[in-house]
Structure formats: C-alpha cells, structure tokens
N, C-alpha and C. Protein backbone atom coordinates (compact mmCIF):
# COMPACT_ATOMS: atom_id res chain seq x y z
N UNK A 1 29.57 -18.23 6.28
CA UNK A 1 28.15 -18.24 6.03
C UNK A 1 27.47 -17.22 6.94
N UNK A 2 26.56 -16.45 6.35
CA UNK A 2 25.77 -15.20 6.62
C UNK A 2 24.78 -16.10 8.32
N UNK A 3 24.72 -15.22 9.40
CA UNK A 3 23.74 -16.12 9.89
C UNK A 3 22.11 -15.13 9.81
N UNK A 4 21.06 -15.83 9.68
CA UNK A 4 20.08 -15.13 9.62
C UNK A 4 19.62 -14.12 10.90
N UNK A 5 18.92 -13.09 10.75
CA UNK A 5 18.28 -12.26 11.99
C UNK A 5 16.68 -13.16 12.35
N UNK A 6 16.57 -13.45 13.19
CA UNK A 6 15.54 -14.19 14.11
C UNK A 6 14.91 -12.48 14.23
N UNK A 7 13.48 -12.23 13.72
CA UNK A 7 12.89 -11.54 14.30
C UNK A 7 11.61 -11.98 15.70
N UNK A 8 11.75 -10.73 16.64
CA UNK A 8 11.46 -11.13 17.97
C UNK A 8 9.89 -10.62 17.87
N UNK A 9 8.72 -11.51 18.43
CA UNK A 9 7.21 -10.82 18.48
C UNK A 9 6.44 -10.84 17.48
N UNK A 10 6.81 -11.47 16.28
CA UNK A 10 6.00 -11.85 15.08
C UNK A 10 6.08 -12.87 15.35
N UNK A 11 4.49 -13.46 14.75
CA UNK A 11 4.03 -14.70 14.77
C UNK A 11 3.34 -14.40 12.90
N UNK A 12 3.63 -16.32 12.44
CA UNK A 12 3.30 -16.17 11.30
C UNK A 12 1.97 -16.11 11.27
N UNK A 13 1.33 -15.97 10.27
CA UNK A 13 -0.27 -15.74 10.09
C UNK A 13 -0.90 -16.97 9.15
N UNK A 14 0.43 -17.77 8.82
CA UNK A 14 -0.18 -19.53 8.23
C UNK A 14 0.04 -20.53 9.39
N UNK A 15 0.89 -20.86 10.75
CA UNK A 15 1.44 -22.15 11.46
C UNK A 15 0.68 -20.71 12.80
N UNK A 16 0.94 -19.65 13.07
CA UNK A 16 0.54 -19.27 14.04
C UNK A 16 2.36 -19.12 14.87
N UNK A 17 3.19 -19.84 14.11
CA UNK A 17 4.54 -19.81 15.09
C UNK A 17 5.38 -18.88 15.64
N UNK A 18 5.64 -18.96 16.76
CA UNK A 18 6.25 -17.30 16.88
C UNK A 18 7.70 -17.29 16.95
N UNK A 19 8.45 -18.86 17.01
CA UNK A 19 9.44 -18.65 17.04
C UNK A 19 10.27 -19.44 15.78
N UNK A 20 11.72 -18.87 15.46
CA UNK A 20 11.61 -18.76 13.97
C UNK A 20 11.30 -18.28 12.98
N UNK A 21 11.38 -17.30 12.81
CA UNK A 21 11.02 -16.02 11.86
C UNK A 21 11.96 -15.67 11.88
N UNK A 22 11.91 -15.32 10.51
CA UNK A 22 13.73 -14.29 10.34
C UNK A 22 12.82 -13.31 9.10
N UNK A 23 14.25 -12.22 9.19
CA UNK A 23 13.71 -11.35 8.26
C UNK A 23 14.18 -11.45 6.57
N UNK A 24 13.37 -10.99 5.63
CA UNK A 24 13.42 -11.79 4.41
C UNK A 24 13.50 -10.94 3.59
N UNK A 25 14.10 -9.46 3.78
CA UNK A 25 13.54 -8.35 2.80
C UNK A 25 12.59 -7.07 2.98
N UNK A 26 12.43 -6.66 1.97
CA UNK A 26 11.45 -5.98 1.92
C UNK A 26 10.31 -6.18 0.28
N UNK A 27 8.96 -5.77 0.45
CA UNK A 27 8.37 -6.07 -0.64
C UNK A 27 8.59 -4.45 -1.29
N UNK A 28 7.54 -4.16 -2.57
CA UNK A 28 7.85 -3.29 -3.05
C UNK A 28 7.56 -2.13 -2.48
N UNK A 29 7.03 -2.23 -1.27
CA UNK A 29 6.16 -0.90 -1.07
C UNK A 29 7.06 -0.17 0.24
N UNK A 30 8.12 -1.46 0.42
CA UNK A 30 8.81 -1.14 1.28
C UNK A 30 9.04 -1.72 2.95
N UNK A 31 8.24 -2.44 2.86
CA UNK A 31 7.72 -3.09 4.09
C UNK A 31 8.37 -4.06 4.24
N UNK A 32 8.86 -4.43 5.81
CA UNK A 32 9.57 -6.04 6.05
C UNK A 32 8.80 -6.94 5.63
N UNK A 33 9.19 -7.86 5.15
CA UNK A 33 9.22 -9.05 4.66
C UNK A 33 9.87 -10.16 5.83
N UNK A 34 9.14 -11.43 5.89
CA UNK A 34 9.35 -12.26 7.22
C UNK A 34 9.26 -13.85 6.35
N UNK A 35 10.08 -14.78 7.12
CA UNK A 35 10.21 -16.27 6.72
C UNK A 35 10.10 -17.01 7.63
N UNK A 36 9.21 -18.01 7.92
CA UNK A 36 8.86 -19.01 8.93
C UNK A 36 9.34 -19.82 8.41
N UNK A 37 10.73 -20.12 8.94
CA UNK A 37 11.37 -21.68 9.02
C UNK A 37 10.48 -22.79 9.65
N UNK A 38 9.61 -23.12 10.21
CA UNK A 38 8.58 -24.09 10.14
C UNK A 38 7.86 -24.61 9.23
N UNK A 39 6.90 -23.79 8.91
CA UNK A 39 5.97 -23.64 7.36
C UNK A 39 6.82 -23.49 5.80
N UNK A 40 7.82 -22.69 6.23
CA UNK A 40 8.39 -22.26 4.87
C UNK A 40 7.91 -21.37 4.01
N UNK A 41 7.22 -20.07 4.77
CA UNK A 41 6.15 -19.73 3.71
C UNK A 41 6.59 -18.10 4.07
N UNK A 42 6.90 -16.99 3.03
CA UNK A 42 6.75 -15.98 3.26
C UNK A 42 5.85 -15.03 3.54
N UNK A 43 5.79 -13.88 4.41
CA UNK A 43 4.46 -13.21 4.57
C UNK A 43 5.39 -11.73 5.22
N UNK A 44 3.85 -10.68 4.88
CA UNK A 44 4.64 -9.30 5.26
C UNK A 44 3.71 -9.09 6.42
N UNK A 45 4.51 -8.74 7.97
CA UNK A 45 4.35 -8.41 9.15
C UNK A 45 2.64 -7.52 8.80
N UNK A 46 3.27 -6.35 8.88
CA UNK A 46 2.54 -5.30 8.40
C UNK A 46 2.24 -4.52 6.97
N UNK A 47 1.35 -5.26 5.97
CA UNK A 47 1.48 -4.62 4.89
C UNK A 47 0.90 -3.07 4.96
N UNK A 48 1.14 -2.26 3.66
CA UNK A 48 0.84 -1.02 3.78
C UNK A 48 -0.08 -0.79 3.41
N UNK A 49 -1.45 -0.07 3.44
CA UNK A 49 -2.59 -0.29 2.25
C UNK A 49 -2.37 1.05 0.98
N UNK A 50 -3.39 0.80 0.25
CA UNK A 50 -2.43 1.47 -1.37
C UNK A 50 -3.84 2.20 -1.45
N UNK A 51 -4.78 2.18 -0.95
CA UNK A 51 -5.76 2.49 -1.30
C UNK A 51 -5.90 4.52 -0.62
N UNK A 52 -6.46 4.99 -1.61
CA UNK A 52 -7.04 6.68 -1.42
C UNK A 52 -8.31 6.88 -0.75
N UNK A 53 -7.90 7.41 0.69
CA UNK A 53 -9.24 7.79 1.28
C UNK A 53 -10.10 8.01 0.07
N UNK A 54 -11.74 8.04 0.44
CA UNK A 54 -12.64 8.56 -0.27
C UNK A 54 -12.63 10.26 -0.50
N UNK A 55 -12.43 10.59 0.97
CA UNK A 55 -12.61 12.08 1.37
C UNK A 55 -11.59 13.01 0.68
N UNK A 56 -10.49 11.86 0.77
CA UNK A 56 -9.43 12.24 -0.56
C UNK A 56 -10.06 12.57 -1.76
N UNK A 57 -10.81 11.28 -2.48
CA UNK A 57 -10.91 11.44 -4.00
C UNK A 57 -12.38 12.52 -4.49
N UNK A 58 -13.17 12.59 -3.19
CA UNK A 58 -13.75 13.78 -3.62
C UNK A 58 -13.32 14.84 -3.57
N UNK A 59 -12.44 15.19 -2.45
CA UNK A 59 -11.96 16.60 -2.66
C UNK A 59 -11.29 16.88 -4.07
N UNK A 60 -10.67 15.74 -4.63
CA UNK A 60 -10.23 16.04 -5.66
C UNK A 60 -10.71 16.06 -7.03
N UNK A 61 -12.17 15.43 -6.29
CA UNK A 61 -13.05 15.45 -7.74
C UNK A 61 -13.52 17.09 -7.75
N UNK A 62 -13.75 17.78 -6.49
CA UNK A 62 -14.45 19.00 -5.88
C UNK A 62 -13.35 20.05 -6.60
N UNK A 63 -11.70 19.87 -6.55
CA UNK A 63 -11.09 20.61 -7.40
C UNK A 63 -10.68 20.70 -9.09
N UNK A 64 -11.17 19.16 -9.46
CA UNK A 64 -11.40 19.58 -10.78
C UNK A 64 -12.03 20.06 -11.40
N UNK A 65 -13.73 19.95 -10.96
CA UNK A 65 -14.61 20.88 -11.60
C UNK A 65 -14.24 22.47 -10.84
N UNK A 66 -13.80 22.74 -9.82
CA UNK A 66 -13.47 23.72 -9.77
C UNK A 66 -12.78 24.38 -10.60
N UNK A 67 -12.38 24.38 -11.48
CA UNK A 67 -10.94 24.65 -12.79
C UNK A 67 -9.94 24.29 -12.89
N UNK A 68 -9.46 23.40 -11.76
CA UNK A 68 -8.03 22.75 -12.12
C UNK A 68 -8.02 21.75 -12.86
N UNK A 69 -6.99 21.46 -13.67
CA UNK A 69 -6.14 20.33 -14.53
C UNK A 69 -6.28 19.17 -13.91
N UNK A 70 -6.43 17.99 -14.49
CA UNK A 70 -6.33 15.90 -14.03
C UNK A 70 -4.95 16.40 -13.80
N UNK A 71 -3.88 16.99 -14.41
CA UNK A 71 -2.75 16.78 -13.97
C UNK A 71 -2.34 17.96 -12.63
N UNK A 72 -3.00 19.00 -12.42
CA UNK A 72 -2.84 20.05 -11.81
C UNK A 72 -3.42 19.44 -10.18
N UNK A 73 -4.53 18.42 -10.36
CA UNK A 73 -4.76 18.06 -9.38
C UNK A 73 -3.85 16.74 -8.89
N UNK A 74 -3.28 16.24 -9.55
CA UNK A 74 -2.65 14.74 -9.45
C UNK A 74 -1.30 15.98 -8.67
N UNK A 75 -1.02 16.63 -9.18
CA UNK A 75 0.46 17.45 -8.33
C UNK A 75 -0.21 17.63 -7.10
N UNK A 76 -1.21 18.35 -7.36
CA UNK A 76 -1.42 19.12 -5.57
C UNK A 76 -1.78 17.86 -4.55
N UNK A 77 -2.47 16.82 -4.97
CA UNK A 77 -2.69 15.63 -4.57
C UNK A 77 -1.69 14.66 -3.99
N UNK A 78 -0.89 14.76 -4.80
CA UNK A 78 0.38 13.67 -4.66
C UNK A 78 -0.08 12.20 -5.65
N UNK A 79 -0.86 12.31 -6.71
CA UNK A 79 -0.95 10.81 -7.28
C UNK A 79 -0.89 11.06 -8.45
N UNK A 80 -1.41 10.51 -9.81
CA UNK A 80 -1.26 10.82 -10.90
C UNK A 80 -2.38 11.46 -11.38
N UNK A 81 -2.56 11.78 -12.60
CA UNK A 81 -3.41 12.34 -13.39
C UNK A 81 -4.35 11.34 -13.64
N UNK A 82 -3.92 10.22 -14.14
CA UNK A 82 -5.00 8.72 -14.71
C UNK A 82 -5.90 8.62 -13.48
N UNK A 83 -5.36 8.63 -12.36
CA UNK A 83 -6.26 8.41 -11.48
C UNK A 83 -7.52 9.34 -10.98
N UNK A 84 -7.62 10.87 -11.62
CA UNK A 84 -7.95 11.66 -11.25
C UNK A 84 -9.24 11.22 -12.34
N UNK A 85 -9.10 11.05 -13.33
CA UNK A 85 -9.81 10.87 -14.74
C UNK A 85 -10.68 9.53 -14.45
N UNK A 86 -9.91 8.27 -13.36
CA UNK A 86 -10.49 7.45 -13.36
C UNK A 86 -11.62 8.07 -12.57
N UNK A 87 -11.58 8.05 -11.55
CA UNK A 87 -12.77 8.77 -10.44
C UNK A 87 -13.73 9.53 -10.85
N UNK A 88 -13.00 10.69 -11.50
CA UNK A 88 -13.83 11.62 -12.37
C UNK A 88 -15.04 10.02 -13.30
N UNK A 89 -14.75 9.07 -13.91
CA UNK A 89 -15.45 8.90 -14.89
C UNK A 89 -15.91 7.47 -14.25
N UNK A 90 -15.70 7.46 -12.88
CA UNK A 90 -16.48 6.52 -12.25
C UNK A 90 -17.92 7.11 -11.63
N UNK A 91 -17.64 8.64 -10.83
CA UNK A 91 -18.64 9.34 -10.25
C UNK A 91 -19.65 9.17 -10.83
N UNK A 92 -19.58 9.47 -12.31
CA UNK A 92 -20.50 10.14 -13.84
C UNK A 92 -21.31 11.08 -13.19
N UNK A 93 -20.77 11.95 -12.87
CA UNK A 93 -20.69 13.78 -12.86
C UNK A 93 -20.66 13.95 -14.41
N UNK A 94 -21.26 15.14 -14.77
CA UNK A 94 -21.16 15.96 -15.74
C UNK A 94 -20.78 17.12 -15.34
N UNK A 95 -19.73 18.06 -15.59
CA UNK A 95 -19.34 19.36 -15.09
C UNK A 95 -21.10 20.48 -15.33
C-alpha cells in the first residue's frame, strides 16, 4: 500500500488544520491539489487566476483597430481570437 505525502505549512481553508494534509493531485490549470484528512474536503493551496489584465485587453483592443486580425491579435497576444471579438463587442467601439 502506497503511503500518502503529508504536505508541510498548509493549513486547510474549511477546519483551519494544519496538520494532515496530503497532496491530492493537480487541478486543471495545473496547480497542487491538497486533502484534509480531518474535514475530508479537497481544496487548491494556491489557485491560479484565469483572468486578462485590463491593460492587456485594451492594448489589444488598441491593435485591432489598428489593422490587425481577432486572430492576428489572439497570436501576438497569446489567447484566442473569440476572446478578442468578445471585448471588442463588449467596449461598443465603432472602428
């Protein structure tokens, strides 16, 4: 039988417990994943946030009306095209 890893310095964020925690994975984004054998309840240490600076999504609103492509900017950006279109048609800019 496998024995579990006891992670050291996390405390859960439902019982407050710090000892007893083991590690449980990772979620999708990549991040440890943690299990409080007390509570029984999973939770991630440090989640990642998913969210796009603002300063981000204007610059990239600032290069589409400049002449680039939803998809030309989603490359230089690093995200997709849908998202470029969403923003674009949240602003309600008219070129």
């Amino acid at each position: 039988m496998k024995k579990a890893n006891e992670v050291s310095g996390r405390k859960c964020p439902y019982c407050n417990e710090a000892e007893n925690q083991v590690r449980a994975g990772k979620n999708r984004s990549g991040t440890q994943r943690c299990f409080c054998n007390k509570c029984k309840k999973y939770y991630t240490y440090a989640p990642k946030t998913r969210e796009i600076p603002e300063e981000i999504r204007e610059q990239a609103i600032k290069t589409y009306y400049a002449g680039a492509s939803g998809r030309g900017v989603g490359k230089i950006f690093g995200f997709s095209k849908a998202n470029v279109y969403n923003w674009i048609r949240k602003s309600g800019k008219n070129p």
